[in-house]
N, C-alpha and C. Protein backbone atom coordinates (compact mmCIF):
# COMPACT_ATOMS: atom_id res chain seq x y z
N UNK A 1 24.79 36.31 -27.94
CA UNK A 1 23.60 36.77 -27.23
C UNK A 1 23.23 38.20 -27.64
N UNK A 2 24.21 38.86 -28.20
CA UNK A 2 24.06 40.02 -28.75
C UNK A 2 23.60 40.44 -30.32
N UNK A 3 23.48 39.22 -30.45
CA UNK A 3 22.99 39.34 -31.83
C UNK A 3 22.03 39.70 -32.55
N UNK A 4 21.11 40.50 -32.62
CA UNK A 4 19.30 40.59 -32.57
C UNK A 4 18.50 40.32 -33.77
N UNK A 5 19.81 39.75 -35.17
CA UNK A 5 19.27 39.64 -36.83
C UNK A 5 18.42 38.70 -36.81
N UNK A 6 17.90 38.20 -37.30
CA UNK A 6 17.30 37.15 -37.87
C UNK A 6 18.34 36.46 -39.09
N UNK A 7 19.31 35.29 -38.79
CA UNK A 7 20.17 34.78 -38.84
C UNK A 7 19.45 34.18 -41.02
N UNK A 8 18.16 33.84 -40.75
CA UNK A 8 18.12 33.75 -42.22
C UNK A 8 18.05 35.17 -43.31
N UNK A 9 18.29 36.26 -42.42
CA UNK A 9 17.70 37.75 -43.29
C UNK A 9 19.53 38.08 -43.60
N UNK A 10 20.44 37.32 -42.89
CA UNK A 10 22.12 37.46 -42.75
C UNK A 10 22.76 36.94 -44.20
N UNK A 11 23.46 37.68 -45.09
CA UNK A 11 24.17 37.25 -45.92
C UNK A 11 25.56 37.64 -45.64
N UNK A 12 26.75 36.81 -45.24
CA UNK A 12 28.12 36.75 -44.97
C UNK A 12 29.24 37.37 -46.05
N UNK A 13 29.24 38.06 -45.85
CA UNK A 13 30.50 38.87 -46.83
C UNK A 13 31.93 38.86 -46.52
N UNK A 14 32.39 38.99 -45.46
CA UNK A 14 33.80 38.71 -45.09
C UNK A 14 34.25 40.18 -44.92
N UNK A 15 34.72 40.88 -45.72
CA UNK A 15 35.48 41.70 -46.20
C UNK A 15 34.56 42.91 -47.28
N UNK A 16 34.73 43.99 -47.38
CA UNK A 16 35.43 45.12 -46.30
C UNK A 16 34.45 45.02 -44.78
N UNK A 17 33.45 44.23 -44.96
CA UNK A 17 32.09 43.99 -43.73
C UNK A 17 31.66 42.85 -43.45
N UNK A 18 31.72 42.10 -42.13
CA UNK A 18 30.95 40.65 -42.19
C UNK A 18 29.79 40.54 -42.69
N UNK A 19 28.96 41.33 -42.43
CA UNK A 19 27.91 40.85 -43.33
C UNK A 19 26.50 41.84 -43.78
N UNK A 20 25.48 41.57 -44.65
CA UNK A 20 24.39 42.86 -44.69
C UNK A 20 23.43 41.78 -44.40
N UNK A 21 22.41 42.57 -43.73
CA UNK A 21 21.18 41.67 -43.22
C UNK A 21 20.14 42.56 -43.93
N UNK A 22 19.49 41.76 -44.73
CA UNK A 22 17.76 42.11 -45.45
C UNK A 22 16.53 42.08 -44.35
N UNK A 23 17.08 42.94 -43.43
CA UNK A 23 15.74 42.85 -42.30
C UNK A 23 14.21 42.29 -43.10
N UNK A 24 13.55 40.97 -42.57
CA UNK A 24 12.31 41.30 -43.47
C UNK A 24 12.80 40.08 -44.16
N UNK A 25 13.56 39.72 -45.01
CA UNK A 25 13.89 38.60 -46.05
C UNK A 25 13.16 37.85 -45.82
N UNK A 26 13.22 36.65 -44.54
CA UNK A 26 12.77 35.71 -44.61
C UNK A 26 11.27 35.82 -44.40
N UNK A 27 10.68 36.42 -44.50
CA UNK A 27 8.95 36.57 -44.83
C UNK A 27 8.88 37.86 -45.65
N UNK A 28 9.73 37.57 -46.68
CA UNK A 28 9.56 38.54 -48.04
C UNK A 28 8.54 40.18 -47.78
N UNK A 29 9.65 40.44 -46.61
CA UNK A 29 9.41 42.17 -46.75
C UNK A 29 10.21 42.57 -46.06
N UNK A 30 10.76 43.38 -46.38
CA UNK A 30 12.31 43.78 -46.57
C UNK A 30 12.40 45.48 -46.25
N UNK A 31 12.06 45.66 -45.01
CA UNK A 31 11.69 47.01 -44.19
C UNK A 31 13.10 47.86 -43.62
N UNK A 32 14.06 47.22 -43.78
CA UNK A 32 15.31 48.03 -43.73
C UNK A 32 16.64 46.94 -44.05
N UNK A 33 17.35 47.33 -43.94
CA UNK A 33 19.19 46.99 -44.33
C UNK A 33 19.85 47.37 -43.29
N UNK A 34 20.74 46.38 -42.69
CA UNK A 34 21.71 46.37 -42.09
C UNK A 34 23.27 45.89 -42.17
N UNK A 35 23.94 47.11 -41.94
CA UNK A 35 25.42 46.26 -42.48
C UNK A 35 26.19 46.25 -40.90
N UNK A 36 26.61 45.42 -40.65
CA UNK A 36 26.97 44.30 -39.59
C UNK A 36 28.48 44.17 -39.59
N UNK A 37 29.10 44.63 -38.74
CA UNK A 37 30.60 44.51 -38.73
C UNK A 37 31.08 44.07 -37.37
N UNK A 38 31.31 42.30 -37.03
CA UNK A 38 31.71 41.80 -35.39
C UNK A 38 33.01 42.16 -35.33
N UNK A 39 33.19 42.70 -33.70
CA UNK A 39 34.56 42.88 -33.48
C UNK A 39 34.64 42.24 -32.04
N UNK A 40 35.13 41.88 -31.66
CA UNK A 40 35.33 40.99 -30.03
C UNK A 40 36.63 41.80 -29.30
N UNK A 41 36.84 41.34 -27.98
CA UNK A 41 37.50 42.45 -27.16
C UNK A 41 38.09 43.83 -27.46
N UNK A 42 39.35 44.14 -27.88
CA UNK A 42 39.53 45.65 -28.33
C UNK A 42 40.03 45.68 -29.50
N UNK A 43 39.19 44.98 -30.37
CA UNK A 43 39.44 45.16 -31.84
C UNK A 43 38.90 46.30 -32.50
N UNK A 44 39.30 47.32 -33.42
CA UNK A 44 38.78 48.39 -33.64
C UNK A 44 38.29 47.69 -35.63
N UNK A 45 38.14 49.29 -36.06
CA UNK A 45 37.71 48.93 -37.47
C UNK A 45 39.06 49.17 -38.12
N UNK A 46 39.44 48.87 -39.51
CA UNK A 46 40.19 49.27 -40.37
C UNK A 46 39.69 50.42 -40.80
N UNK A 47 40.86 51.07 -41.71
CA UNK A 47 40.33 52.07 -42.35
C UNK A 47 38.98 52.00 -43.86
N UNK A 48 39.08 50.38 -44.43
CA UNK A 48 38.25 50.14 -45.29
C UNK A 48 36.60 50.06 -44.46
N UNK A 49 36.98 49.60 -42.89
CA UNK A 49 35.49 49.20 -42.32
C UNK A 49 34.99 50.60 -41.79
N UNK A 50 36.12 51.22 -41.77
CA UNK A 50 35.58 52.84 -41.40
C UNK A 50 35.20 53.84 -42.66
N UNK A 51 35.43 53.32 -43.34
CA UNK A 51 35.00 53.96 -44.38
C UNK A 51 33.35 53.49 -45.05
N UNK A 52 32.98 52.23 -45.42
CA UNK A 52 31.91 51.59 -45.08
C UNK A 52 30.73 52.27 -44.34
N UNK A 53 31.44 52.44 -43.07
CA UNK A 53 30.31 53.10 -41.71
C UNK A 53 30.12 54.57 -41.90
N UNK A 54 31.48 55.00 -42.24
CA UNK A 54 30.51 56.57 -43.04
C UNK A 54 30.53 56.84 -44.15
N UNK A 55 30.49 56.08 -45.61
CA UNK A 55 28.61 55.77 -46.41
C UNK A 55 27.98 55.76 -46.08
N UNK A 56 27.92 55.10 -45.20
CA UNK A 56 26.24 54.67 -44.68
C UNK A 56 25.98 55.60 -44.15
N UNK A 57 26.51 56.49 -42.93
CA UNK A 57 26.04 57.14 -42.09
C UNK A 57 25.79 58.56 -42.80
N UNK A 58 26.80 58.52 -43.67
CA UNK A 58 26.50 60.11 -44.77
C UNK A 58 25.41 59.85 -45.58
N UNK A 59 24.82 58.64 -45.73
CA UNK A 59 23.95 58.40 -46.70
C UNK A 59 23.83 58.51 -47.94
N UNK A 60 25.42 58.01 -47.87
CA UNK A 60 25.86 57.99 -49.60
C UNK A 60 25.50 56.63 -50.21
N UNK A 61 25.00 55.92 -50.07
CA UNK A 61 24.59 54.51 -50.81
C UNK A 61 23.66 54.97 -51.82
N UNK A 62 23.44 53.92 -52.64
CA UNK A 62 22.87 53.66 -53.71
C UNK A 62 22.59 52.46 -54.75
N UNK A 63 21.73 52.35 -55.29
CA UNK A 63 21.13 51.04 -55.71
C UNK A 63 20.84 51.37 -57.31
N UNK A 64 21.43 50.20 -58.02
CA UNK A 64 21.52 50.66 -59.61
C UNK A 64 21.49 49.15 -60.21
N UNK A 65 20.19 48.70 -61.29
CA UNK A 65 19.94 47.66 -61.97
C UNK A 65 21.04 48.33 -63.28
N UNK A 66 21.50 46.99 -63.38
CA UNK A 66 22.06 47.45 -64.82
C UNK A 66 22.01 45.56 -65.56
């Protein structure tokens, strides 16, 4: 019930993150990125999923065609 993605914009990764969502995908516009990590009762992050969350939050990402 907590879920608010749009389940077709969801691509499943597993590991180091469940998953990144292409906000936008499924009607081909693609207005932000979300990376998605479920945890249920007092499960915390690892150190790989904590690391993940601040990339992102430092705004160290980046995007490279090769």
């Amino acid at each position: 019930k907590d879920f608010k993605w749009c389940l077709c914009d969801c691509r499943f990764l597993s590991d180091p993150i469940d998953m990144i969502v292409f906000n936008g995908l499924s009607i081909n516009k693609i207005d932000s990125i979300s990376f998605i990590e479920a945890k249920s009762g007092a499960a915390r992050l690892n150190p790989h999923q904590k690391a993940v969350r601040d990339a992102v939050n430092d705004q160290k990402v980046s995007y490279t065609v090769i």
